[in-house]
Every structure is written in structure tokens, then in C-alpha cells.
PDB file of N, CA and C in Angstrom:
ATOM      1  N   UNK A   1      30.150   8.320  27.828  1.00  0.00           N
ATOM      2  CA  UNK A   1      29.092   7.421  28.274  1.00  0.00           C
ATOM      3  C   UNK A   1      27.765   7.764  27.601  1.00  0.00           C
ATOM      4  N   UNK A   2      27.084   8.958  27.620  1.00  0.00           N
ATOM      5  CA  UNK A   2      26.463   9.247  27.011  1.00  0.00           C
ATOM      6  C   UNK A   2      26.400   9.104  25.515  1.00  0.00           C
ATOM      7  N   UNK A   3      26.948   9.485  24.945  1.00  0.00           N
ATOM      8  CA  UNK A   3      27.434   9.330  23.678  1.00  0.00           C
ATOM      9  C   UNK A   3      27.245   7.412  23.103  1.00  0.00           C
ATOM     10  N   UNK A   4      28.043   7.065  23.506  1.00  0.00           N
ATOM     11  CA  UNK A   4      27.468   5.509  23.941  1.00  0.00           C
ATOM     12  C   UNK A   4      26.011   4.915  23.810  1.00  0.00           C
ATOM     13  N   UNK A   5      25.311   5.560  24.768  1.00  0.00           N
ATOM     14  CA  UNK A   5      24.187   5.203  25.229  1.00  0.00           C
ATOM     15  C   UNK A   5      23.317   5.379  23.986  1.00  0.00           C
ATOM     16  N   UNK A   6      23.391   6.862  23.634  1.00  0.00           N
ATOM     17  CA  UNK A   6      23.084   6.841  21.965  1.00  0.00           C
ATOM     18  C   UNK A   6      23.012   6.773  21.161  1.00  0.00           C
ATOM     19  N   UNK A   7      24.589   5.689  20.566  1.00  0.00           N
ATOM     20  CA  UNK A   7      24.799   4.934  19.396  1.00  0.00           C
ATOM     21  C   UNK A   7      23.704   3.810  19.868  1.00  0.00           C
ATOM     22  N   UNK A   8      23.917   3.160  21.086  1.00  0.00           N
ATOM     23  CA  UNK A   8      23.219   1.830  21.512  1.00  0.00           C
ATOM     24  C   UNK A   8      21.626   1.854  20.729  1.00  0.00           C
ATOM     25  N   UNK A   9      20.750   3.050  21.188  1.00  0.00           N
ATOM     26  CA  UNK A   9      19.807   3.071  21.305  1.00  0.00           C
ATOM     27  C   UNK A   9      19.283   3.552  19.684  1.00  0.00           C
ATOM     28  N   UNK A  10      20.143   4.007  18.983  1.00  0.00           N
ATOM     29  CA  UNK A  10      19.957   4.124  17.571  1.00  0.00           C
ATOM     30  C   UNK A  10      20.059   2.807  17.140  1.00  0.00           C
ATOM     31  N   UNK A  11      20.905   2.236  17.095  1.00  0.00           N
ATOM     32  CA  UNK A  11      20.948   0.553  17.188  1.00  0.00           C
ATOM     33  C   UNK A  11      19.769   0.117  17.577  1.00  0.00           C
ATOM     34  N   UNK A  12      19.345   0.020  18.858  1.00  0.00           N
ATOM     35  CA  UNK A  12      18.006  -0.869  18.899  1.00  0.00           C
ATOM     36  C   UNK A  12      17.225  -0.357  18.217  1.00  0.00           C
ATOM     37  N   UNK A  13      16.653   0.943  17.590  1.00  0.00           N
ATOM     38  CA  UNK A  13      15.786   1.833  16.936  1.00  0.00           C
ATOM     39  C   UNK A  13      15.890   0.881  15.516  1.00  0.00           C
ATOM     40  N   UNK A  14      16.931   1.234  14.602  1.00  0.00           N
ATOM     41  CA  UNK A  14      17.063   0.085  13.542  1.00  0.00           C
ATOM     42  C   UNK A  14      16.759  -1.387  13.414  1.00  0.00           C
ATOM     43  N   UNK A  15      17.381  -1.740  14.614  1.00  0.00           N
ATOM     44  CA  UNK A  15      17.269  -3.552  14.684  1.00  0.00           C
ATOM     45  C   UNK A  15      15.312  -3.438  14.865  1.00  0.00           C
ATOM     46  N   UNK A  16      14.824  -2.369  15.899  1.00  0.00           N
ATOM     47  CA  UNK A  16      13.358  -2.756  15.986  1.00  0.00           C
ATOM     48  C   UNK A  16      12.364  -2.163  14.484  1.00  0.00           C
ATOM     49  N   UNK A  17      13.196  -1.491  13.505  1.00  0.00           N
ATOM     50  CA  UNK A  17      12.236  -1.065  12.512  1.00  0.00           C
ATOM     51  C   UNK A  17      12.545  -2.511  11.533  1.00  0.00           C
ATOM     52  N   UNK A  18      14.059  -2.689  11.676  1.00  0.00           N
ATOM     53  CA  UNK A  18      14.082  -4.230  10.404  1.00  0.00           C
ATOM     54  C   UNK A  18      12.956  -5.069  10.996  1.00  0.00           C
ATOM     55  N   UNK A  19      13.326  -5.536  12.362  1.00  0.00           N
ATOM     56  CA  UNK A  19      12.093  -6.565  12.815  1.00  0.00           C
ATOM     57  C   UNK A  19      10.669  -6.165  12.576  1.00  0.00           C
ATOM     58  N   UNK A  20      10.003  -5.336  12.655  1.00  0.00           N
ATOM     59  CA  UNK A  20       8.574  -4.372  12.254  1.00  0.00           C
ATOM     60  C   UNK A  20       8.725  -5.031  10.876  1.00  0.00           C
ATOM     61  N   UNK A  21       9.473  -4.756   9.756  1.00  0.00           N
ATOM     62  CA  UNK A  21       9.666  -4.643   8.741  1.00  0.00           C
ATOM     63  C   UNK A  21       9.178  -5.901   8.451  1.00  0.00           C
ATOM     64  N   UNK A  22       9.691  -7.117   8.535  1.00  0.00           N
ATOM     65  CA  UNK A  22       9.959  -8.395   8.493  1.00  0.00           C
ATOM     66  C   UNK A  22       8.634  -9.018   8.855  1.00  0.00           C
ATOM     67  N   UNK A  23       8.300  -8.674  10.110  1.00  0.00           N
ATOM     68  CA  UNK A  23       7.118  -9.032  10.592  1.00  0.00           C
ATOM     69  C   UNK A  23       5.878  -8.653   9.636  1.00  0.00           C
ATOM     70  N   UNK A  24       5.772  -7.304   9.125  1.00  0.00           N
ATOM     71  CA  UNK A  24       5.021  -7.024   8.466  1.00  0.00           C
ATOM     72  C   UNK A  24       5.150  -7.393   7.088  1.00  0.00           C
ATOM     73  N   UNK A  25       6.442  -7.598   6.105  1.00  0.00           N
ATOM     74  CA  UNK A  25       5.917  -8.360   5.439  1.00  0.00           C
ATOM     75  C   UNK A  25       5.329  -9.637   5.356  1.00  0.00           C
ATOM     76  N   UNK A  26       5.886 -10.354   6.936  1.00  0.00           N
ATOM     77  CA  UNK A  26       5.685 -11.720   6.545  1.00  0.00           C
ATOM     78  C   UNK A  26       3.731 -11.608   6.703  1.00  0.00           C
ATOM     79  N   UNK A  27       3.404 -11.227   7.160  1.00  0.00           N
ATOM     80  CA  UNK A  27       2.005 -10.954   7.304  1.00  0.00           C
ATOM     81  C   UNK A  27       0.771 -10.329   5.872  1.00  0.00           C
ATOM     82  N   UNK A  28       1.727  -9.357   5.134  1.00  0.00           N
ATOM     83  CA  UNK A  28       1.250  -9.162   4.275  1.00  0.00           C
ATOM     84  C   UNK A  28       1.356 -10.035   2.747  1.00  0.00           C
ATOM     85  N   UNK A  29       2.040 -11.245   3.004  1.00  0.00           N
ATOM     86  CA  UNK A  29       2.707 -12.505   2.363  1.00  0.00           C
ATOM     87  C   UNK A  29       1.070 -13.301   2.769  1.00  0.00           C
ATOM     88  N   UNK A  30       0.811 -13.709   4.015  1.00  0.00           N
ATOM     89  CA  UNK A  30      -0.240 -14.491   4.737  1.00  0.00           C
ATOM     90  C   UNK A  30      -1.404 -14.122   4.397  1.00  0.00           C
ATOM     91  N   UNK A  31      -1.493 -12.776   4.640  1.00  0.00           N
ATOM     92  CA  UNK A  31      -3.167 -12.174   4.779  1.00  0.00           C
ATOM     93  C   UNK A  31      -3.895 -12.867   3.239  1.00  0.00           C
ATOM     94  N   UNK A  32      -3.291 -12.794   2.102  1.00  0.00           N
ATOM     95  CA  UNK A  32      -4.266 -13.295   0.690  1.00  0.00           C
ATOM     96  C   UNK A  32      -4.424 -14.646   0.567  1.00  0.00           C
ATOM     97  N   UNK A  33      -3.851 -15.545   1.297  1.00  0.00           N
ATOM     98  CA  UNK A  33      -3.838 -16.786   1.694  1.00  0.00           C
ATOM     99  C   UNK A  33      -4.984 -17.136   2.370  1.00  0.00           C
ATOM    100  N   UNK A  34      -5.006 -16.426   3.667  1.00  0.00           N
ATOM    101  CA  UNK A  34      -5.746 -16.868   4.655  1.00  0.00           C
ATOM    102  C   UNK A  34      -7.715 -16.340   4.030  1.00  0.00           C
ATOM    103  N   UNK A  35      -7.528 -15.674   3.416  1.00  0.00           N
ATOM    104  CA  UNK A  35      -9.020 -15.079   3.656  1.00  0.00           C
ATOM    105  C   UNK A  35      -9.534 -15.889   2.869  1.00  0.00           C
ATOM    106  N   UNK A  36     -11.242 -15.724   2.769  1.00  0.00           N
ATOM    107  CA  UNK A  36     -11.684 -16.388   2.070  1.00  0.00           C
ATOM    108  C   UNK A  36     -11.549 -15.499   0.240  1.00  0.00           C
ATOM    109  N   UNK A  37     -11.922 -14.291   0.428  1.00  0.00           N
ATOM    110  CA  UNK A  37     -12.047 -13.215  -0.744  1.00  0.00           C
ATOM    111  C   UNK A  37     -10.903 -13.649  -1.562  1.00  0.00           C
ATOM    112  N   UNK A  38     -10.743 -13.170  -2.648  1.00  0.00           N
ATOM    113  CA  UNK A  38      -9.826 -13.261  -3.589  1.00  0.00           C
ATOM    114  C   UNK A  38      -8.870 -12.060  -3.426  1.00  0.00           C
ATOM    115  N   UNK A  39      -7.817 -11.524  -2.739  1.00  0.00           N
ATOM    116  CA  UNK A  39      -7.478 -10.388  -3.270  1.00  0.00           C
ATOM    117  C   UNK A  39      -6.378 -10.629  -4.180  1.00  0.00           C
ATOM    118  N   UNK A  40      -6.510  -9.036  -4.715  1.00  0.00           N
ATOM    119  CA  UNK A  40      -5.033  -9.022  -6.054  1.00  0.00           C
ATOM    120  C   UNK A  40      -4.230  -7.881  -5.952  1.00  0.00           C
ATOM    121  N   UNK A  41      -3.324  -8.620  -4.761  1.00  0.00           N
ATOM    122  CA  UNK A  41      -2.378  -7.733  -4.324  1.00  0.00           C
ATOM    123  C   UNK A  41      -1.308  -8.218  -5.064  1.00  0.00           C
ATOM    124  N   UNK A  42      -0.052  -7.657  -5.873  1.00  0.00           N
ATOM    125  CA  UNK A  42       0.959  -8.304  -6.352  1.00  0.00           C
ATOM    126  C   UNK A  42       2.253  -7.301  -5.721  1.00  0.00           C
ATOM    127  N   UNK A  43       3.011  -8.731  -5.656  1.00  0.00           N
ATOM    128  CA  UNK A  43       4.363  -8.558  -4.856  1.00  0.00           C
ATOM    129  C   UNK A  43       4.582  -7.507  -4.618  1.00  0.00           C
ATOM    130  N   UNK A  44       4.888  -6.566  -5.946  1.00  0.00           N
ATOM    131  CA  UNK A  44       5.478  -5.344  -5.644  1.00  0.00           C
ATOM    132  C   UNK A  44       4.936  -4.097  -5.339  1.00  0.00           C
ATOM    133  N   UNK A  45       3.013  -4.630  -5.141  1.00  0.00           N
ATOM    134  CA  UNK A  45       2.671  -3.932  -4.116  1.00  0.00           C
ATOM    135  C   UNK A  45       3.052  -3.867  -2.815  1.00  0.00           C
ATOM    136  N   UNK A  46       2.885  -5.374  -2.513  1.00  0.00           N
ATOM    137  CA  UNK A  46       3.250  -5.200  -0.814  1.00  0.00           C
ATOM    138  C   UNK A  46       4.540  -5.188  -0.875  1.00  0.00           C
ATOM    139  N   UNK A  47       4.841  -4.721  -1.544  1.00  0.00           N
ATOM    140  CA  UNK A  47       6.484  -4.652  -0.842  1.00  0.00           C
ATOM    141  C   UNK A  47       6.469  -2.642  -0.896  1.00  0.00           C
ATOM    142  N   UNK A  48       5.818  -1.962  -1.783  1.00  0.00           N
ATOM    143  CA  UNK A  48       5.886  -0.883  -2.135  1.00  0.00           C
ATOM    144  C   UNK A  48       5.013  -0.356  -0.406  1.00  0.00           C
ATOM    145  N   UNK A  49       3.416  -1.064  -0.120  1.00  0.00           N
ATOM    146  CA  UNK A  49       2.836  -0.577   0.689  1.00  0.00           C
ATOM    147  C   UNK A  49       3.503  -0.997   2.470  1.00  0.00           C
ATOM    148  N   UNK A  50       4.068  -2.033   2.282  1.00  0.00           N
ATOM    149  CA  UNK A  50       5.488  -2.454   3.482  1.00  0.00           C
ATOM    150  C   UNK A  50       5.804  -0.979   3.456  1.00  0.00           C
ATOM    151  N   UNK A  51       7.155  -0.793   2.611  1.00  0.00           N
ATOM    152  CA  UNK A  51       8.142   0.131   2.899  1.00  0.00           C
ATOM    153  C   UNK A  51       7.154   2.018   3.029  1.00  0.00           C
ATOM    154  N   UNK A  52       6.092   2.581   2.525  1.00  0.00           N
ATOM    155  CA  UNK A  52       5.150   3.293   3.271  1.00  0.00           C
ATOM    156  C   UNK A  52       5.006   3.273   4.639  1.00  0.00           C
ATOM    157  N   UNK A  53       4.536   1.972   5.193  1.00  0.00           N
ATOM    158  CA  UNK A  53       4.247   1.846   6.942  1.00  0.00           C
ATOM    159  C   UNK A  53       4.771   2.173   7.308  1.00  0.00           C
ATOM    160  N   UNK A  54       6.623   1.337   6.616  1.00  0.00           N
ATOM    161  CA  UNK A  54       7.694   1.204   7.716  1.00  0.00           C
ATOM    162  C   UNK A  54       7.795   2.728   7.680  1.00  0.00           C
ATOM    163  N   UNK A  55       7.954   3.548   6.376  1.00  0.00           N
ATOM    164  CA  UNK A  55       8.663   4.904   6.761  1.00  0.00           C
ATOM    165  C   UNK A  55       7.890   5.827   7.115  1.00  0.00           C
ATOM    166  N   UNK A  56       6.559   5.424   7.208  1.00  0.00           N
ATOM    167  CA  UNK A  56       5.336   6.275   8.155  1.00  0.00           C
ATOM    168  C   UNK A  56       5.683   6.464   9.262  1.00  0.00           C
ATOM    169  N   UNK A  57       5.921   5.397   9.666  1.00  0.00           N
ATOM    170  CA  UNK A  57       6.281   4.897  11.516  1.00  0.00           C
ATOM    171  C   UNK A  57       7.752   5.734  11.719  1.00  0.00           C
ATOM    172  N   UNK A  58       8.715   5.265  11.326  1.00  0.00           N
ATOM    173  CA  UNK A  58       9.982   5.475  11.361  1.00  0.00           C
ATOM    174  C   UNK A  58       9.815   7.109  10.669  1.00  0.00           C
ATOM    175  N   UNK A  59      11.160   7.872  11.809  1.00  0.00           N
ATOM    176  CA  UNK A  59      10.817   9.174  11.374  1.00  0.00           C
ATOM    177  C   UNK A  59      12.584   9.702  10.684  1.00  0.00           C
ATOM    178  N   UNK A  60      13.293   8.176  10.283  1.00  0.00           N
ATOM    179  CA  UNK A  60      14.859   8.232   9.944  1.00  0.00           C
ATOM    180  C   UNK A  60      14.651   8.789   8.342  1.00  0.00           C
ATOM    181  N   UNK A  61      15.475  10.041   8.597  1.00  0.00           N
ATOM    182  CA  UNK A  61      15.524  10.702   6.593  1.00  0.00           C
ATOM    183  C   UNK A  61      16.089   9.567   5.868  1.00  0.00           C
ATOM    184  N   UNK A  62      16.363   8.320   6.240  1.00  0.00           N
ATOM    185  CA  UNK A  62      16.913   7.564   5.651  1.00  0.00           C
ATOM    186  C   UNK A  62      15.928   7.011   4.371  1.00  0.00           C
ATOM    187  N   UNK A  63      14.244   7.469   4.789  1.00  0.00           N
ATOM    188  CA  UNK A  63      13.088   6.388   4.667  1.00  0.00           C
ATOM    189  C   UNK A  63      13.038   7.126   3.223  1.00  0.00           C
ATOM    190  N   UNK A  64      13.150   8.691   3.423  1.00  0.00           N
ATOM    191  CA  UNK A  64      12.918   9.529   2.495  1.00  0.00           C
ATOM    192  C   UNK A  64      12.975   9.412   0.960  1.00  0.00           C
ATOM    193  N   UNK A  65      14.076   8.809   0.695  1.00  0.00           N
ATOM    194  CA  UNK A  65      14.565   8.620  -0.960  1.00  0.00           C
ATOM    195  C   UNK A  65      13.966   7.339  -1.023  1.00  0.00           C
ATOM    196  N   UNK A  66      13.388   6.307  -0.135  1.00  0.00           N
ATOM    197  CA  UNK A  66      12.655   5.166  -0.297  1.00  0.00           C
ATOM    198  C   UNK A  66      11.356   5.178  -0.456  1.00  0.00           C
ATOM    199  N   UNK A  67      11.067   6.535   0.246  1.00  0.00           N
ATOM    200  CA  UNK A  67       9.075   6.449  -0.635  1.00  0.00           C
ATOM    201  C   UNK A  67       9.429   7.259  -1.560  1.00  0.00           C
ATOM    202  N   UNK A  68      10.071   7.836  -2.070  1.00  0.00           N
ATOM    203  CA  UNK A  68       9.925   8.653  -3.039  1.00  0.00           C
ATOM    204  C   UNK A  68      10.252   7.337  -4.159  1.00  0.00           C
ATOM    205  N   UNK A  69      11.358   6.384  -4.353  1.00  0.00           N
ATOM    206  CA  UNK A  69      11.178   5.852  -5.030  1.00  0.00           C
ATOM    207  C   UNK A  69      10.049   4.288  -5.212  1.00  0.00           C
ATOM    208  N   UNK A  70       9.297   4.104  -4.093  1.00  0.00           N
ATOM    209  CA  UNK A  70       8.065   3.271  -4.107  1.00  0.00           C
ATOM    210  C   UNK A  70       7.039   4.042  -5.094  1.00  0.00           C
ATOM    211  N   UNK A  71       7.014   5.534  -4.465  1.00  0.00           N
ATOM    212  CA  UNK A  71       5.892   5.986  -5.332  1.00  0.00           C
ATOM    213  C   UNK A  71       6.497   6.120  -6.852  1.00  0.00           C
ATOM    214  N   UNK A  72       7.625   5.968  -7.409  1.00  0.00           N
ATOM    215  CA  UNK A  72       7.724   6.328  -8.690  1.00  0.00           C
ATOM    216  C   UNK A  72       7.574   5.016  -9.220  1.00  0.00           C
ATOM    217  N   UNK A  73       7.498   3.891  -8.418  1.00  0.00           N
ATOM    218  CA  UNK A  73       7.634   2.012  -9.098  1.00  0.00           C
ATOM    219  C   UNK A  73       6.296   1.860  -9.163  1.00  0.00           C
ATOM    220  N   UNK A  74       5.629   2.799  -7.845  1.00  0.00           N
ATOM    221  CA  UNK A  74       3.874   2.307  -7.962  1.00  0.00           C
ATOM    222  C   UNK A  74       3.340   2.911  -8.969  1.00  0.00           C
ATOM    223  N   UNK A  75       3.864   4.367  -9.306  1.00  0.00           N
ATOM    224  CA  UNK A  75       3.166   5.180 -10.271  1.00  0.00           C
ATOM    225  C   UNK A  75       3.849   4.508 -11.618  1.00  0.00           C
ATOM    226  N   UNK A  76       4.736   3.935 -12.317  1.00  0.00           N
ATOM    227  CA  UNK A  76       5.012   3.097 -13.540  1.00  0.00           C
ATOM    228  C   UNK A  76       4.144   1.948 -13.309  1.00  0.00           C
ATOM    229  N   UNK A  77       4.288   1.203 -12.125  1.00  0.00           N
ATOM    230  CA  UNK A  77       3.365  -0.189 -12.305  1.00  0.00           C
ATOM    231  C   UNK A  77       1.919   0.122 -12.530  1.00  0.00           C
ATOM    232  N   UNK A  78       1.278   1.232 -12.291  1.00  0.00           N
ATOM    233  CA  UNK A  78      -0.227   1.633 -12.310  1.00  0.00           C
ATOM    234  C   UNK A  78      -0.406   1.702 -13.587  1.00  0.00           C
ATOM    235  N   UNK A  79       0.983   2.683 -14.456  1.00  0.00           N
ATOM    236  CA  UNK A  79       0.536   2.770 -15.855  1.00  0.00           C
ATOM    237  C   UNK A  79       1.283   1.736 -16.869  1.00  0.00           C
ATOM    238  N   UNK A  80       1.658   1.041 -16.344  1.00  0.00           N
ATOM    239  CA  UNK A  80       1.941  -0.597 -17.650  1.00  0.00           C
ATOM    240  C   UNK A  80       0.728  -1.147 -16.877  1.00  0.00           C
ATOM    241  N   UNK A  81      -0.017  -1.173 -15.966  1.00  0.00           N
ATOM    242  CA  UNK A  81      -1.228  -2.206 -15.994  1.00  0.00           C
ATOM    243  C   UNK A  81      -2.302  -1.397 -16.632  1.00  0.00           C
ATOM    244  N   UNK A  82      -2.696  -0.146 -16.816  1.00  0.00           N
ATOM    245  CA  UNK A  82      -3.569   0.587 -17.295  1.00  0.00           C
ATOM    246  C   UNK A  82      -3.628   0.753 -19.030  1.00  0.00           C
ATOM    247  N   UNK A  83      -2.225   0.793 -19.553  1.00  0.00           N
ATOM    248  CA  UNK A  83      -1.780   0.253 -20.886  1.00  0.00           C
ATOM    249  C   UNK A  83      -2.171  -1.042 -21.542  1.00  0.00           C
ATOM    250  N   UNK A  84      -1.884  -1.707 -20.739  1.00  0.00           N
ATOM    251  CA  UNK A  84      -2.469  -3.240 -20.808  1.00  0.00           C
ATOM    252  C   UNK A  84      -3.888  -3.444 -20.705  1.00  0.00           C
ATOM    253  N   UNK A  85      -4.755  -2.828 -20.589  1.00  0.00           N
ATOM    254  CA  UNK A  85      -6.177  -2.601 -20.285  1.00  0.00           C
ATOM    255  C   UNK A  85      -6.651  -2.159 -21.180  1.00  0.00           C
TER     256      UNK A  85
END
């Protein structure tokens, strides 16, 4: 029973970080829309600064090999735009 109870609740733990997830991108999709300012956020920022939050928040080693590889996509995308400059 126990045992149980704790697959369950790992389960809702996941289902509530995808939903977080989702929610927050769809928001970080909205926010450059809505304002008046110009920002120049590109995709694979917010998708890089998404998956940060999520694995800020979330304390699953799962998150682990996922910022490590955000920061290696952010740190190449920094230097092909700095090349380009």
C-alpha cells in the first residue's frame, strides 16, 4: 500500500512539473507579444531559460543532464551570434 501511494505521488510530481512546464512556456511564447518594448528573445532561448526554471524548481536528477546540455546550446548560440558580430 505504501509503496503504491508512492509510485502515485511521483506520478502526480511529473504530471505537475510537465503542466508547470507547458504553462510556462506557453507564457514565455505571450510575454514578447503582449508588451509594448521590443524584446529579442529567440526560441531557443526560451526554451533553454523554460527548461532552467523547470529544473530549478524540480529537484528530479533527471533535470541534471538537461541543464547541463541547455547551458552547452546557450553557450554555442552566444558564440555563433558573437561571430556574426
Amino acid at each position: 500500500m505504501q509503496k503504491e501511494k508512492t509510485k502515485l505521488s511521483e506520478k502526480l510530481n511529473y504530471l505537475a512539473i510537465t503542466i508547470g512546464y507547458v504553462i510556462f512556456y506557453l507564457a514565455m511564447n505571450k510575454i514578447p507579444h503582449t508588451s509594448k518594448r521590443k524584446h529579442k528573445i529567440h526560441k531557443k532561448d526560451k526554451l533553454a531559460i523554460t527548461i532552467w526554471v523547470v529544473s530549478i524548481l524540480s529537484t528530479f536528477p533527471i533535470w541534471v543532464p538537461i541543464i547541463f546540455l541547455s547551458m552547452v546550446v546557450a553557450y554555442f548560440e552566444n558564440k555563433k551570434s558573437l561571430l556574426k558580430k
